[in-house]
Protein backbone atom coordinates (compact mmCIF):
# COMPACT_ATOMS: atom_id res chain seq x y z
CA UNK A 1 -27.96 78.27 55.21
CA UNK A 2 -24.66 76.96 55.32
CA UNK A 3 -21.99 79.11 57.01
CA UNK A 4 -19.01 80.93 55.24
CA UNK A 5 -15.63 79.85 56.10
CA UNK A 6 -12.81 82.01 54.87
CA UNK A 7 -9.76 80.30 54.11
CA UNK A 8 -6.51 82.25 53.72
CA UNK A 9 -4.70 81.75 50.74
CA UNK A 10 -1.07 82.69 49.25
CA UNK A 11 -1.00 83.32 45.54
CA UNK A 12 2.58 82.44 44.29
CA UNK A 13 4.43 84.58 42.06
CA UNK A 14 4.01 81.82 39.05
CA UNK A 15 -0.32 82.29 39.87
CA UNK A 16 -0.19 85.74 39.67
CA UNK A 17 -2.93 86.48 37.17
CA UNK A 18 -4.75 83.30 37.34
CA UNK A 19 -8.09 84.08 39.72
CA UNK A 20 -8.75 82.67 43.02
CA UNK A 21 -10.87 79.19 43.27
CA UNK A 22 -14.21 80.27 43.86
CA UNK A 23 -17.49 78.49 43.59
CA UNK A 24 -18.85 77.76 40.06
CA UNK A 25 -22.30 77.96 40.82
CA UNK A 26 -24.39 78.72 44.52
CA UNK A 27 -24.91 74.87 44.99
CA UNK A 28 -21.54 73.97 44.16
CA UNK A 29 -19.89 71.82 46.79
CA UNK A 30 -16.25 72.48 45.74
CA UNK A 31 -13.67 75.50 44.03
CA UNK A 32 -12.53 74.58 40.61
CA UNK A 33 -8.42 74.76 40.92
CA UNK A 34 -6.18 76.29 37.60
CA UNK A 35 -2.94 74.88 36.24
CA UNK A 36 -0.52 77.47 37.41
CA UNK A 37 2.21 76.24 34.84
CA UNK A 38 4.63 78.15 32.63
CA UNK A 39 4.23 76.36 29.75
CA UNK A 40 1.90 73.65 28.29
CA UNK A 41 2.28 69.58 29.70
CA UNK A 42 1.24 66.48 27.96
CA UNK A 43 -0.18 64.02 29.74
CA UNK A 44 0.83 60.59 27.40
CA UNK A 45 -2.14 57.53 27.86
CA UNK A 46 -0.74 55.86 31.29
CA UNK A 47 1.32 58.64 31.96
CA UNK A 48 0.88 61.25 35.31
CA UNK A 49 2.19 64.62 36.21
CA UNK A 50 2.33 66.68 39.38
CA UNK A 51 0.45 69.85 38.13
CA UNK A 52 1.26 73.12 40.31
CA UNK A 53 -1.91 75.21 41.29
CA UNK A 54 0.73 78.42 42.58
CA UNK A 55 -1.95 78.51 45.89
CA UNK A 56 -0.82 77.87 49.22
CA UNK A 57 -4.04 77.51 51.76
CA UNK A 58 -4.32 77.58 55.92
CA UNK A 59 -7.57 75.21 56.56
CA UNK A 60 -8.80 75.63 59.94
CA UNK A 61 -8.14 73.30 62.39
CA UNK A 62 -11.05 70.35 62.42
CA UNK A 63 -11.33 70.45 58.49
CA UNK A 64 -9.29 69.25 55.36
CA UNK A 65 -8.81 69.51 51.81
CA UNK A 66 -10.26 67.32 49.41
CA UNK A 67 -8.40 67.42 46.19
CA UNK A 68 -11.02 65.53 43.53
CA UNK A 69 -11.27 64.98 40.23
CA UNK A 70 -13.59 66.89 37.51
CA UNK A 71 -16.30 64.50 36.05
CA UNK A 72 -15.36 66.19 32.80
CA UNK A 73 -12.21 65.65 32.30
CA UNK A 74 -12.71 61.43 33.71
CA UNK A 75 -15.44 61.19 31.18
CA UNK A 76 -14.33 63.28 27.67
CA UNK A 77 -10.81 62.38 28.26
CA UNK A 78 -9.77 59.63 30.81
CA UNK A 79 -7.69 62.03 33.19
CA UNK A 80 -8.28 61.68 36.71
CA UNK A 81 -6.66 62.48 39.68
CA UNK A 82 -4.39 59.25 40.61
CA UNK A 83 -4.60 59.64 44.44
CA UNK A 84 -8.08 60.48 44.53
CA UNK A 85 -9.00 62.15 46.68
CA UNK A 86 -6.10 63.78 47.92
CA UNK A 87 -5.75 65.14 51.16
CA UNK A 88 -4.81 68.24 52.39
CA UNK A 89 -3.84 68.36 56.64
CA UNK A 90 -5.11 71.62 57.90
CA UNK A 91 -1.36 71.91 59.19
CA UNK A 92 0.02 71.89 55.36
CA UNK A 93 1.13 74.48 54.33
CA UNK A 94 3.60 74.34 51.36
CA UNK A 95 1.76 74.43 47.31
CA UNK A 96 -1.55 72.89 46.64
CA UNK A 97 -0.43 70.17 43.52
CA UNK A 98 -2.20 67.82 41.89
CA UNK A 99 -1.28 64.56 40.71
CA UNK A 100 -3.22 63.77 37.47
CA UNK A 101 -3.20 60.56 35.15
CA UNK A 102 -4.35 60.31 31.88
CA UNK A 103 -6.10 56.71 31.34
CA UNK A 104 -7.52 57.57 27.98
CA UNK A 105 -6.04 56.77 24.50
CA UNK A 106 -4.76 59.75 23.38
CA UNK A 107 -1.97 62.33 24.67
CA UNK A 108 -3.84 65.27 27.08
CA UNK A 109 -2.17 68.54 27.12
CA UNK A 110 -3.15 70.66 30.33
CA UNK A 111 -3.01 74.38 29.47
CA UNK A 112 -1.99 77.41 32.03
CA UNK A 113 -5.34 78.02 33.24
CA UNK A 114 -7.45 75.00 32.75
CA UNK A 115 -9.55 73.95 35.27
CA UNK A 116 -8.04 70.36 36.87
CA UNK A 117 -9.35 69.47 39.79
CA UNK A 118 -11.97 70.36 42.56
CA UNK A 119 -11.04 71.49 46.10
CA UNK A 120 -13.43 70.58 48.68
CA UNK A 121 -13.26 71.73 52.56
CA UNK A 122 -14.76 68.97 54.73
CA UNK A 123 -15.37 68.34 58.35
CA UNK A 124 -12.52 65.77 59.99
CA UNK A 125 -12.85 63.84 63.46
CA UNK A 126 -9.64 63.61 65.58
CA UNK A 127 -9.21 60.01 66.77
CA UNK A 128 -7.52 57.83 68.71
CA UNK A 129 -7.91 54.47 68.29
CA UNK A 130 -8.20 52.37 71.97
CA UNK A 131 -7.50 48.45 71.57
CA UNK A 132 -9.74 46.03 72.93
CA UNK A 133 -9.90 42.70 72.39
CA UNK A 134 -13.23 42.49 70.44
CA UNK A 135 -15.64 44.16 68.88
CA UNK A 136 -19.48 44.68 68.32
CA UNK A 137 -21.30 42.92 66.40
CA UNK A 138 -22.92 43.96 63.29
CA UNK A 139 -24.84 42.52 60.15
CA UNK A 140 -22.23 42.79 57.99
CA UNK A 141 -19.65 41.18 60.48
CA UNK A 142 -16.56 40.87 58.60
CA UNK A 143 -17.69 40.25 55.28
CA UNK A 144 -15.26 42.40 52.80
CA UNK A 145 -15.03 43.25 49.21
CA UNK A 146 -17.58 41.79 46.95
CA UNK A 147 -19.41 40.37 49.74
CA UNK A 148 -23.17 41.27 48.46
CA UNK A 149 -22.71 40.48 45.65
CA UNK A 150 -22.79 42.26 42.10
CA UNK A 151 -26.89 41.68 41.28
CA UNK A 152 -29.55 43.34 42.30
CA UNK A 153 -31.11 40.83 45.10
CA UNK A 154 -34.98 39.89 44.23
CA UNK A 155 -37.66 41.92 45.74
């Protein structure tokens, strides 16, 4: 069984009846987070918006947020999150917002309420990074995008 982290969270005055993020279902791997906006906004096709969620979240130290889109709303109606995903430091500590796009066809009006994005709380590594002047060698080598190839390889 997985272990419960509680994250503190600051509802803002303009979230003040909207409910916490909380898990949709017990397999769930992310929190469903609401449009905390006064009125209705309309996404136009190729347009964005910065969407407030009126949450304000302390993520413990050796974990971030993962702000990601909902398949839903990519699939029925082209809108996506346009930095996806975004990151949240555990050292933020201003509004959670989300940047959505609308790549579909039509105008997409986001309602107070309506479920835009998924938050996700993941493990992070510190690093440093230590130069050298090589590095090991691997299969791949440097071989970038594209590199195998778009068919299935025989066998």
């Amino acid at each position: 069984m997985t272990e419960l982290i509680s994250i503190p969270v600051v509802r803002m005055d303009h979230a003040e009846e909207l409910p916490l993020p909380k898990a949709m279902t017990a397999g769930a791997a992310g929190v469903d987070l609401l449009a905390a906006i006064g009125s209705d906004t309309v996404i136009m096709p190729s347009g964005r918006a910065l969407i407030a969620t009126g949450l304000k979240i302390a993520i413990p130290q050796g974990f971030e947020g993962q702000v990601r889109p909902r398949s839903g709303l990519a699939l029925n109606s082209g809108v996506t999150i346009l930095n996806a995903p975004g990151t949240i430091d555990s050292d933020y500590r201003g509004e959670v917002a989300v940047i959505l796009i609308n790549l579909g066809q039509e105008p997409f009006t986001i309602k107070r309420g309506d479920r835009i994005a998924q938050l996700v709380i993941c493990p992070v590594a510190q690093i440093c990074f230590t130069e050298t002047d090589s590095l090991p060698a691997t299969e791949r080598s440097d071989g970038g995008f594209g590199h195998t190839g778009i068919a299935q390889p025989p066998g």
